[in-house]
C-alpha atoms as a PDB file:
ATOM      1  CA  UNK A   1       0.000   0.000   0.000  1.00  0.00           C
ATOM      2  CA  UNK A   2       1.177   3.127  -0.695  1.00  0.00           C
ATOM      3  CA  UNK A   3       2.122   6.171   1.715  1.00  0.00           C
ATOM      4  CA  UNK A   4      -1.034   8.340   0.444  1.00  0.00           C
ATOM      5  CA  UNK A   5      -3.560   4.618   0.864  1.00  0.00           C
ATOM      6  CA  UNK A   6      -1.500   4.594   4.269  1.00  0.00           C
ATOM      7  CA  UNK A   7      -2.458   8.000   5.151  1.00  0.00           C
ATOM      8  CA  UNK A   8      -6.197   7.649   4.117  1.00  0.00           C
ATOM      9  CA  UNK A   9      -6.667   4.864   6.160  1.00  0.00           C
ATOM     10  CA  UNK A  10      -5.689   6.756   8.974  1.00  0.00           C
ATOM     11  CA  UNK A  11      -7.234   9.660   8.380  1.00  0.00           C
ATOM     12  CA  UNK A  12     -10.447   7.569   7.839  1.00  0.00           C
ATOM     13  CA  UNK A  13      -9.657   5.772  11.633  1.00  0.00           C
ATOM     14  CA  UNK A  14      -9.614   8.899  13.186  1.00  0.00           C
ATOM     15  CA  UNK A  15     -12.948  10.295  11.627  1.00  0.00           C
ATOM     16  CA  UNK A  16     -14.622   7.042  12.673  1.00  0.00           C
ATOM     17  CA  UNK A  17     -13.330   7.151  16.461  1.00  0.00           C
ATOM     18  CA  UNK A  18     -14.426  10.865  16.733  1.00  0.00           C
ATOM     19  CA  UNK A  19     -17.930   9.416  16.184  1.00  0.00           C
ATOM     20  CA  UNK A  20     -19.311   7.515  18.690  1.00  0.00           C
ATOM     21  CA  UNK A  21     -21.437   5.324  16.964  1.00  0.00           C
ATOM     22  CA  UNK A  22     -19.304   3.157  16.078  1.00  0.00           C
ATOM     23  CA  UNK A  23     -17.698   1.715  19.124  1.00  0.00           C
ATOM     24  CA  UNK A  24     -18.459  -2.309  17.660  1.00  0.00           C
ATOM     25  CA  UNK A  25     -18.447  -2.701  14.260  1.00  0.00           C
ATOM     26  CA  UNK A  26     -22.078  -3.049  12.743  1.00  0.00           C
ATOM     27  CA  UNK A  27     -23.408  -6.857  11.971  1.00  0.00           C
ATOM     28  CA  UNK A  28     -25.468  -7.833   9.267  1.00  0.00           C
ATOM     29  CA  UNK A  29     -26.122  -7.655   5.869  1.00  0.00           C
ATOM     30  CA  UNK A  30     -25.491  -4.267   4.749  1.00  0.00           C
ATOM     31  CA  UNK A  31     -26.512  -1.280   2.207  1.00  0.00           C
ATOM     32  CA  UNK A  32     -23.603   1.636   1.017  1.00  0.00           C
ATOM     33  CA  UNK A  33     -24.414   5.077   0.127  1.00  0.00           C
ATOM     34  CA  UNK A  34     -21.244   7.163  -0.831  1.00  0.00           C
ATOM     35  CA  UNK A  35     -21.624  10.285  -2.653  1.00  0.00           C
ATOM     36  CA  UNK A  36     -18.579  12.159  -3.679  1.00  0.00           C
ATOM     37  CA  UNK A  37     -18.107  15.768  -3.874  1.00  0.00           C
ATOM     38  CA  UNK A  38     -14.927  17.438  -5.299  1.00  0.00           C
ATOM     39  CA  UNK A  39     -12.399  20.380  -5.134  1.00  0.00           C
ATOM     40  CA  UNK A  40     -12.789  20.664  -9.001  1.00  0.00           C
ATOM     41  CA  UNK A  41     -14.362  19.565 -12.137  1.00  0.00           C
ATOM     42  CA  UNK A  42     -11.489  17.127 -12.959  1.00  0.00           C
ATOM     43  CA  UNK A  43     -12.498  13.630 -14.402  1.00  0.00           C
ATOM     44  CA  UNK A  44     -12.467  11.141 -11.915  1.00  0.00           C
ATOM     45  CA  UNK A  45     -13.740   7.632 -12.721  1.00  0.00           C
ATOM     46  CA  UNK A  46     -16.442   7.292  -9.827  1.00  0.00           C
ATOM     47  CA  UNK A  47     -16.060   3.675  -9.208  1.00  0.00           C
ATOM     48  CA  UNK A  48     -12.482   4.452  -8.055  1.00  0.00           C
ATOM     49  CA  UNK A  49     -13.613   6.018  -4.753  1.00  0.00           C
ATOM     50  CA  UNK A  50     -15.274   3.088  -3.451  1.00  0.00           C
ATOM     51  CA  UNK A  51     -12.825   0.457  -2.874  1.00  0.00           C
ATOM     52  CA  UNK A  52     -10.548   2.455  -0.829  1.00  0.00           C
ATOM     53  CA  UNK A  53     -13.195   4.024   1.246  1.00  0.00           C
ATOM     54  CA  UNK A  54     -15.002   0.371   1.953  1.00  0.00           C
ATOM     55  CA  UNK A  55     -11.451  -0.725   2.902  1.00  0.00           C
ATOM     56  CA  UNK A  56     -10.420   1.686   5.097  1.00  0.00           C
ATOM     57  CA  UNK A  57     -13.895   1.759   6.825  1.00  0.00           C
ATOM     58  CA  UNK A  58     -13.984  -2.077   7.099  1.00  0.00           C
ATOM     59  CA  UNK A  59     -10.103  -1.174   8.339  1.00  0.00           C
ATOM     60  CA  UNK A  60     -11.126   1.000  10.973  1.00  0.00           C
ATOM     61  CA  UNK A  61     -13.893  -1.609  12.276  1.00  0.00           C
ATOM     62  CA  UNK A  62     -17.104  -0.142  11.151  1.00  0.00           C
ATOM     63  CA  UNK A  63     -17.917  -3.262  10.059  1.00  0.00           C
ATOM     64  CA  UNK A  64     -16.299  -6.816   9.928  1.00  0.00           C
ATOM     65  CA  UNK A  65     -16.019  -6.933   6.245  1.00  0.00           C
ATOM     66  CA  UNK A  66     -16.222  -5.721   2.775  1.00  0.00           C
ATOM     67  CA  UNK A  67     -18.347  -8.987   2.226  1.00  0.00           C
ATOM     68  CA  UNK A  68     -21.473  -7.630   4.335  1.00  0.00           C
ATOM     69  CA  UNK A  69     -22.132  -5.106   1.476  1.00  0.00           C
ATOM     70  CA  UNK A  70     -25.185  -6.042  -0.460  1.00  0.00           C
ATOM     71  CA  UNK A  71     -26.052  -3.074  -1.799  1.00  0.00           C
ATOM     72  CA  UNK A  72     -23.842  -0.574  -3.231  1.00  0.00           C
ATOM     73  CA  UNK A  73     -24.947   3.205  -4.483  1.00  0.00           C
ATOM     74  CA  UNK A  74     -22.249   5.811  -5.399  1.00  0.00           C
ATOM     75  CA  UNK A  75     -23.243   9.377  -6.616  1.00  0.00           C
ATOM     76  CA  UNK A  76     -21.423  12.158  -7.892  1.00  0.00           C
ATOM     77  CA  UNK A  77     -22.077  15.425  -5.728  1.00  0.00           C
ATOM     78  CA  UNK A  78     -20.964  18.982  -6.301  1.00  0.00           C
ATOM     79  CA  UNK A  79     -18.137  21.240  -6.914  1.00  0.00           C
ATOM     80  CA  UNK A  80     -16.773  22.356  -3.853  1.00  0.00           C
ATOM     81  CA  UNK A  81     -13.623  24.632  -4.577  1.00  0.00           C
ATOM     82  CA  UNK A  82     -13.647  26.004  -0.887  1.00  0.00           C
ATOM     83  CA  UNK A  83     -12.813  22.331   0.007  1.00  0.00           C
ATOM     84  CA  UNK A  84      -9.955  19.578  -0.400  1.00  0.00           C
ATOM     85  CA  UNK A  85     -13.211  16.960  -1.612  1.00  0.00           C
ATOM     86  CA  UNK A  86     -14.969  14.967   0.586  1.00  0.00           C
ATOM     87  CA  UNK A  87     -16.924  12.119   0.612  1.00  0.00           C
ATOM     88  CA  UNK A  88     -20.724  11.538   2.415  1.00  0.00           C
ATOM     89  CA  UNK A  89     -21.264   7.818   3.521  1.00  0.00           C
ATOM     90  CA  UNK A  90     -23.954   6.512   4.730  1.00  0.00           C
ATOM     91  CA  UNK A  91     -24.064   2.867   6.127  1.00  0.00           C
ATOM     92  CA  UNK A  92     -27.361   0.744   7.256  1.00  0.00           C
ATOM     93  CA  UNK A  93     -28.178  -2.429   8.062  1.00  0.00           C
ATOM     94  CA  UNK A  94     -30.657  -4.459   6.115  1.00  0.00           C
ATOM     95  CA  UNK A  95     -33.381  -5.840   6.784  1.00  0.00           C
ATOM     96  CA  UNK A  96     -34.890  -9.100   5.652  1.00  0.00           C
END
């Protein structure tokens, strides 16, 4: 992995221990909302921001694994120049 996937994971740690939510990692069959929103207006294949982001969450124990994920819905949000990019994810458990 590199330094920069290093660093993400971290980063992604520490915004997941600030919220205390998430103190066991979440059971069950599972449904993924991400929606991206970026500095710029730069290409990006979209499907690129999900792996590392379902890693690094299933890295910092949100959830036991990747392999929970039945559903999967990734969005493109705005332009936000006043920020480095961010992402919005939103994780629940499924029922049935």
């Amino acid at each position: 992995m590199s330094a920069e996937g290093k660093k993400y994971r971290r980063d992604v740690a520490l915004l997941v221990t600030k919220d205390s939510r998430h103190k066991t990692p979440i059971e069950g069959r599972l449904a993924v909302v991400i929606v991206t929103h970026r500095k710029d207006r730069v290409s990006f294949d979209i499907d690129n921001s999900c792996k590392t982001v379902l890693d690094s969450l299933q890295a910092a124990g949100v959830y036991r694994d990747d392999s929970q994920i039945d559903s999967l819905h990734i969005t493109r949000g705005n332009i936000d120049p006043e920020k480095k990019g961010y992402l919005n994810v939103a994780i629940t458990r499924m029922v049935g």
